[in-house]
N, C-alpha and C. Protein backbone atom coordinates (compact mmCIF):
# COMPACT_ATOMS: atom_id res chain seq x y z
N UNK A 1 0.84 -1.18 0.00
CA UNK A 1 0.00 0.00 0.00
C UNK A 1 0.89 1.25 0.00
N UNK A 2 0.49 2.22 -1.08
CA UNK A 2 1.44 3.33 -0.97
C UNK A 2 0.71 4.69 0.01
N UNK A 3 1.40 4.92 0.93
CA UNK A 3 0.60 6.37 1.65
C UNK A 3 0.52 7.00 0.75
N UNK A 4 -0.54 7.92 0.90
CA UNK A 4 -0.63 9.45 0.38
C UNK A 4 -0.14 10.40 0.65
N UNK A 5 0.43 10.80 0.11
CA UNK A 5 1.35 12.20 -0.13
C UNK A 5 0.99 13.13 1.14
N UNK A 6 -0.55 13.59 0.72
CA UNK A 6 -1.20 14.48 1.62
C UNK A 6 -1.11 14.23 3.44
N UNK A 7 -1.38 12.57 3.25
CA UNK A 7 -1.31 12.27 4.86
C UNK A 7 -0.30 12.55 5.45
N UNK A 8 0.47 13.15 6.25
CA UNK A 8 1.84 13.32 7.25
C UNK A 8 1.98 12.03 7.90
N UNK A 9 3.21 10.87 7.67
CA UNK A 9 3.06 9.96 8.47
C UNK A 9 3.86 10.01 9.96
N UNK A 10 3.49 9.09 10.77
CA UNK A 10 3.72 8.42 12.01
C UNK A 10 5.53 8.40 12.05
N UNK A 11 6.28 8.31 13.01
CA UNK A 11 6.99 7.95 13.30
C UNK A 11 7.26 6.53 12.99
N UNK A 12 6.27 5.90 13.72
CA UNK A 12 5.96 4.50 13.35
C UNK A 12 5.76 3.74 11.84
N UNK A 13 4.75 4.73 11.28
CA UNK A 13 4.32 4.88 9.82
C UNK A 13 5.50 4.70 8.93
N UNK A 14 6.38 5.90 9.26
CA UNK A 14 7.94 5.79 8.43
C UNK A 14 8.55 4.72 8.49
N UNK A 15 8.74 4.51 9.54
CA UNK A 15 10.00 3.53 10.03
C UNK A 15 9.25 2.07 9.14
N UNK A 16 7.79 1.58 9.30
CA UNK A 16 7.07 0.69 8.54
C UNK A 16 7.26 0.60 7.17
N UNK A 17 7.62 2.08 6.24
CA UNK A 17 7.41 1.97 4.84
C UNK A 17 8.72 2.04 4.63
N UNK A 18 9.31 2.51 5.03
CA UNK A 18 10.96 2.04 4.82
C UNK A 18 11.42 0.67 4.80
N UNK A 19 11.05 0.43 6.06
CA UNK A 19 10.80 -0.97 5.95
C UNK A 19 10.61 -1.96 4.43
N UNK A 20 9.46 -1.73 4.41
CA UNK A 20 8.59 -2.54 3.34
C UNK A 20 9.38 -1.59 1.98
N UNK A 21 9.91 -0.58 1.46
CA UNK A 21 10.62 -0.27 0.75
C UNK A 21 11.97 -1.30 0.51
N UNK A 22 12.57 -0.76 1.46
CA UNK A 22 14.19 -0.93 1.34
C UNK A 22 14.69 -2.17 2.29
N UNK A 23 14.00 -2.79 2.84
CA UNK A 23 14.38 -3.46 4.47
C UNK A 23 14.88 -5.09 3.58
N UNK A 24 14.79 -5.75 2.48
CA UNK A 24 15.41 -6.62 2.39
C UNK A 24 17.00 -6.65 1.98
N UNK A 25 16.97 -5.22 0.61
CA UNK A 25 18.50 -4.90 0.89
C UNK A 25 18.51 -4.40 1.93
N UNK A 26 18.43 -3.89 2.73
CA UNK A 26 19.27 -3.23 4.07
C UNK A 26 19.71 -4.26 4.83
N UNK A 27 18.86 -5.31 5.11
CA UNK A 27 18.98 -6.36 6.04
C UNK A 27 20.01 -7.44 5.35
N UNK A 28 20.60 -7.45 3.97
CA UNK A 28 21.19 -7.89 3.20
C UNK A 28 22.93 -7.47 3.16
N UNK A 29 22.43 -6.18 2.74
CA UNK A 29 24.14 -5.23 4.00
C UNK A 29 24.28 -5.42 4.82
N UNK A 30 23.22 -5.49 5.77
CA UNK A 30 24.24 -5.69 7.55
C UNK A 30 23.97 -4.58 7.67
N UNK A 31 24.17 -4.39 9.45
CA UNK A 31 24.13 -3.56 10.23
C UNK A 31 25.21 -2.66 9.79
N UNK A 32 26.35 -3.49 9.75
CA UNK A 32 27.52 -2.29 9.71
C UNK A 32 27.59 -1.44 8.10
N UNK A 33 27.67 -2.18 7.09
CA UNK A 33 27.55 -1.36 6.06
C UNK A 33 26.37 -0.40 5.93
N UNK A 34 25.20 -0.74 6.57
CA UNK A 34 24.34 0.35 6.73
C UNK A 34 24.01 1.57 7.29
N UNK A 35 25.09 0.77 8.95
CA UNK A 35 25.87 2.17 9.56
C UNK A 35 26.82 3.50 8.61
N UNK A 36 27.60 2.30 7.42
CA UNK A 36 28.26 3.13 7.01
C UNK A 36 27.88 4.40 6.39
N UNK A 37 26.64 3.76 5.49
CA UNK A 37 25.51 4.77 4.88
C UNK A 37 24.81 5.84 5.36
N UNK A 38 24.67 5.62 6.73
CA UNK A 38 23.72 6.02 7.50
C UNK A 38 24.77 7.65 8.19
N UNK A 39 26.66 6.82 8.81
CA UNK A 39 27.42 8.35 8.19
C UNK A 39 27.59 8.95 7.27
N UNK A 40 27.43 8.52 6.26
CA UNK A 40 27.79 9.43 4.98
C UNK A 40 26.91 10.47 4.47
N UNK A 41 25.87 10.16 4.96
CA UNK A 41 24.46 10.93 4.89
C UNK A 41 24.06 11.92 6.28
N UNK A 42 24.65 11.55 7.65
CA UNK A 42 24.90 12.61 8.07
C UNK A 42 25.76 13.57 7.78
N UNK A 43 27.10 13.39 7.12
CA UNK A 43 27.89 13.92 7.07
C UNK A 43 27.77 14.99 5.83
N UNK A 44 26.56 14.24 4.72
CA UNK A 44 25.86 15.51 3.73
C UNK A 44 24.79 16.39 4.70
N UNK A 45 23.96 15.90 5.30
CA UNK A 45 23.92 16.56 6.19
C UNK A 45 24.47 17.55 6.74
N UNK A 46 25.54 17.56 7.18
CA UNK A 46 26.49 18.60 8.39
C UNK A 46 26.80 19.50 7.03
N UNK A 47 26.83 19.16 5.84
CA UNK A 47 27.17 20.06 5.01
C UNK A 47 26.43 20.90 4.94
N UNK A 48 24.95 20.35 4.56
CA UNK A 48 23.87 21.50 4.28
C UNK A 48 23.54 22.19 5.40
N UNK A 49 23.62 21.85 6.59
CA UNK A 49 23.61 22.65 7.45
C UNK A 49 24.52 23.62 7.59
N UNK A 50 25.72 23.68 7.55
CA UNK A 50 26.99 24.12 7.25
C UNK A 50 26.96 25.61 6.18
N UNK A 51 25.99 25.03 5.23
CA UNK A 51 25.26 25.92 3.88
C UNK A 51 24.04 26.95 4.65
N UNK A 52 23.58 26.19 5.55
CA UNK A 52 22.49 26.66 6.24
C UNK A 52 21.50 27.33 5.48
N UNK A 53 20.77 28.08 5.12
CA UNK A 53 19.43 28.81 4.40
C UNK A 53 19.74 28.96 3.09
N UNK A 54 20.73 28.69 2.47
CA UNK A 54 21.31 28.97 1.25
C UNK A 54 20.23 28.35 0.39
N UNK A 55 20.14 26.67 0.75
CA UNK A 55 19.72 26.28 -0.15
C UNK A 55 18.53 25.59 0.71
N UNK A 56 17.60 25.88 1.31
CA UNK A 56 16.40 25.24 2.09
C UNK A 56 15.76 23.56 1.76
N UNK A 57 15.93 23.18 -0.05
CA UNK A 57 15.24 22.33 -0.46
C UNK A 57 16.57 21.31 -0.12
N UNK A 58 17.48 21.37 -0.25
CA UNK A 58 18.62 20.41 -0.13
C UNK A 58 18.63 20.16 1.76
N UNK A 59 18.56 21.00 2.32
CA UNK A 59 18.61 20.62 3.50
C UNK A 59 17.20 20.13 4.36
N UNK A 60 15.96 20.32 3.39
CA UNK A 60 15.21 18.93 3.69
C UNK A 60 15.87 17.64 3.38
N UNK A 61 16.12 17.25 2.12
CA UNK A 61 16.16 16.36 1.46
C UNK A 61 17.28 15.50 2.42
N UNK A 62 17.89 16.21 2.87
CA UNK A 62 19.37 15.59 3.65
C UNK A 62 18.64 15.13 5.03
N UNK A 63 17.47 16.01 5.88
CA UNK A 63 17.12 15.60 7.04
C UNK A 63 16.31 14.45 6.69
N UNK A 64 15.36 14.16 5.01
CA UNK A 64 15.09 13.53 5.00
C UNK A 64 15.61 12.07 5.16
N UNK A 65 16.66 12.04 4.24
CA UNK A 65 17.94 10.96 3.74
C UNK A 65 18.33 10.37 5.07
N UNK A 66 18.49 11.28 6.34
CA UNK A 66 19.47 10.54 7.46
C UNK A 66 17.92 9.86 8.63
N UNK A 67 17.23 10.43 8.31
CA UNK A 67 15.57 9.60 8.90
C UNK A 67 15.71 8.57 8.43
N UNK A 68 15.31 8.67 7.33
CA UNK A 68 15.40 6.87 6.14
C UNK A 68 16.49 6.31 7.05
N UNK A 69 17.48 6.48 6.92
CA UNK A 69 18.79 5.89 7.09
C UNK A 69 18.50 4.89 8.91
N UNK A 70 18.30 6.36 9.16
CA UNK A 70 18.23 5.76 11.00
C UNK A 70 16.87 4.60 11.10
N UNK A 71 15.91 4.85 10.45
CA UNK A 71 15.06 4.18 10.27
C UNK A 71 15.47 2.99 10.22
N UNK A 72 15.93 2.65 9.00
CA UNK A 72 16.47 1.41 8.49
C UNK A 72 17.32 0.84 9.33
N UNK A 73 18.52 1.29 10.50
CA UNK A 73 19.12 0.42 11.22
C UNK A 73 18.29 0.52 12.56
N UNK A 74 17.45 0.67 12.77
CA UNK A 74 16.39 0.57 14.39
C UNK A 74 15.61 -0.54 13.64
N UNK A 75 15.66 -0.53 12.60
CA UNK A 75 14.48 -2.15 12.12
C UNK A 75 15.54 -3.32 12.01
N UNK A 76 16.87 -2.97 10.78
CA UNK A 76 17.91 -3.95 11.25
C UNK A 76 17.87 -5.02 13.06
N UNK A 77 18.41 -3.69 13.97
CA UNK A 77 18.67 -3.59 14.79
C UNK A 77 17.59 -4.57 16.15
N UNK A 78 15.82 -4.61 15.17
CA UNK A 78 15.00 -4.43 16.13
C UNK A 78 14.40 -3.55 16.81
N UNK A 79 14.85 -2.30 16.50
CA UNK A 79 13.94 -1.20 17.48
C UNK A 79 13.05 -0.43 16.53
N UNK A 80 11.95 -0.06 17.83
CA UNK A 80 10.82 0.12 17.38
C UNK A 80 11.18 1.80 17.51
N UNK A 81 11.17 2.90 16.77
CA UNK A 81 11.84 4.64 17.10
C UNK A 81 11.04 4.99 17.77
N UNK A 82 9.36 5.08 17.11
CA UNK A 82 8.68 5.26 18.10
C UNK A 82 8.45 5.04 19.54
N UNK A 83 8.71 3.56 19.40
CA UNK A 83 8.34 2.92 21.13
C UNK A 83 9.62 3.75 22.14
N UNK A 84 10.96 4.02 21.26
CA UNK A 84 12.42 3.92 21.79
C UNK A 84 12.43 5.90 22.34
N UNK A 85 11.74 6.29 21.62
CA UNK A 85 11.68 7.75 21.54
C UNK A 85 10.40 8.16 23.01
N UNK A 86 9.23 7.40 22.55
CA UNK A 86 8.24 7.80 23.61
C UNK A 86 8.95 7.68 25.10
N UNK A 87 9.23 5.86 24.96
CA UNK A 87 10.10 5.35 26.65
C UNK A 87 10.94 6.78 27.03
N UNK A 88 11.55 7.00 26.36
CA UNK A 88 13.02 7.93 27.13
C UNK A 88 12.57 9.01 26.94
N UNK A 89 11.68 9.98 26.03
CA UNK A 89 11.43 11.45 25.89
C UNK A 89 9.93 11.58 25.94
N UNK A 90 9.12 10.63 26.56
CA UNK A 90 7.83 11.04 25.97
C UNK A 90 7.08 12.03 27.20
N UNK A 91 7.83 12.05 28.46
CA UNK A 91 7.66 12.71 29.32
C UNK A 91 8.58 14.05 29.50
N UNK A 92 9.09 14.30 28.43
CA UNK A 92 10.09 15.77 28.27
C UNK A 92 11.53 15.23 28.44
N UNK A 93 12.30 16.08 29.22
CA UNK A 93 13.74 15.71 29.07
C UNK A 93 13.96 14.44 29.91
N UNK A 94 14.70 13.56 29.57
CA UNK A 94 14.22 12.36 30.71
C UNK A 94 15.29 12.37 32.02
N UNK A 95 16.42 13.60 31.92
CA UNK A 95 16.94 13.85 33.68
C UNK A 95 15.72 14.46 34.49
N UNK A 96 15.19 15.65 33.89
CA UNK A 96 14.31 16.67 34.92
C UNK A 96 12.78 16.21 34.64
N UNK A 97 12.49 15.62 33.04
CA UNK A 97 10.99 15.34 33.29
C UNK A 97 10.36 16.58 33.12
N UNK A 98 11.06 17.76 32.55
CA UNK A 98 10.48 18.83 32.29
C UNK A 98 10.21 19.02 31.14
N UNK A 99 9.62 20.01 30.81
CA UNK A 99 8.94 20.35 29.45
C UNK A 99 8.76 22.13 29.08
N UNK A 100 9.57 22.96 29.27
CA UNK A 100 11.28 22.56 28.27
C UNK A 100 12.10 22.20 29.35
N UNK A 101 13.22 22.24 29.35
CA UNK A 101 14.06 21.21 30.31
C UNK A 101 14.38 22.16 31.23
N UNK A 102 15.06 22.40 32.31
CA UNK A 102 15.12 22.57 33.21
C UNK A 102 16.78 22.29 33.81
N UNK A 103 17.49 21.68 33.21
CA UNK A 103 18.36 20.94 33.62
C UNK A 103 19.60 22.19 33.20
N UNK A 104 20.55 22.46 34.17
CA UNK A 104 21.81 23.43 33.62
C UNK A 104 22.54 22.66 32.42
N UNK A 105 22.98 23.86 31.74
CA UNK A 105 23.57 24.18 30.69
C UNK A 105 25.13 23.21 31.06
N UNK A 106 25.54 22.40 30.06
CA UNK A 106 26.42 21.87 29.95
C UNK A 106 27.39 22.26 28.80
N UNK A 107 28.76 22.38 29.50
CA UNK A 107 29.54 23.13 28.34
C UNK A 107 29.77 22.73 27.26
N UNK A 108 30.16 23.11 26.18
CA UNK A 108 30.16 22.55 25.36
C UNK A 108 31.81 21.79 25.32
N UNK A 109 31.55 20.64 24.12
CA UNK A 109 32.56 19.70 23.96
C UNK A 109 33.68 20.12 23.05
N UNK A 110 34.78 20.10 23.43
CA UNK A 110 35.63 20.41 22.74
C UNK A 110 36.94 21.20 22.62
């Protein structure tokens, strides 16, 4: 079944049609070569961000690309994003449990 365009899908929804897309090659690569994919596409990513507003349609396409990607190794993997996302964030930040967080500012790395 193909979604409709119009409908906005699920967390769940995605991770399902990816699935049913791409999930026999993926599961065919392996975890690790899919990991590999899965950096290389953040790392276009970090570019377009990098580009930042320049080019708006490319830096969907890239947030799209590294979703797919993560998608595809949480099904590899067994995990459900949805279920994995609600458990640990579905109550706000999961140290303070706040909503926005609450928790001090940690320096940055580096």
């Amino acid at each position: 079944m193909t979604p409709s365009p119009e409908a906005p899908l699920t967390v769940r929804g995605f991770q399902d049609l990816i699935e049913r897309t791409f999930g026999a090659k993926d599961r065919a690569r392996g975890l690790a070569g899919t990991f590999m994919w899965f950096a290389e596409e953040t790392g276009e990513l970090a570019r377009a961000l990098k580009r930042g507003a320049a080019d708006p349609a490319n830096l969907r396409e890239e947030f799209a690309d590294v979703f797919a990607w993560l998608s595809t190794l949480a099904s590899i993997a067994g995990v459900d994003l949805a279920e994995a996302a609600t458990e640990k964030y579905g109550r706000g930040c999961p140290r303070c449990d706040a909503v926005p967080c609450t928790c001090p500012e940690k320096p940055a790395k580096g």
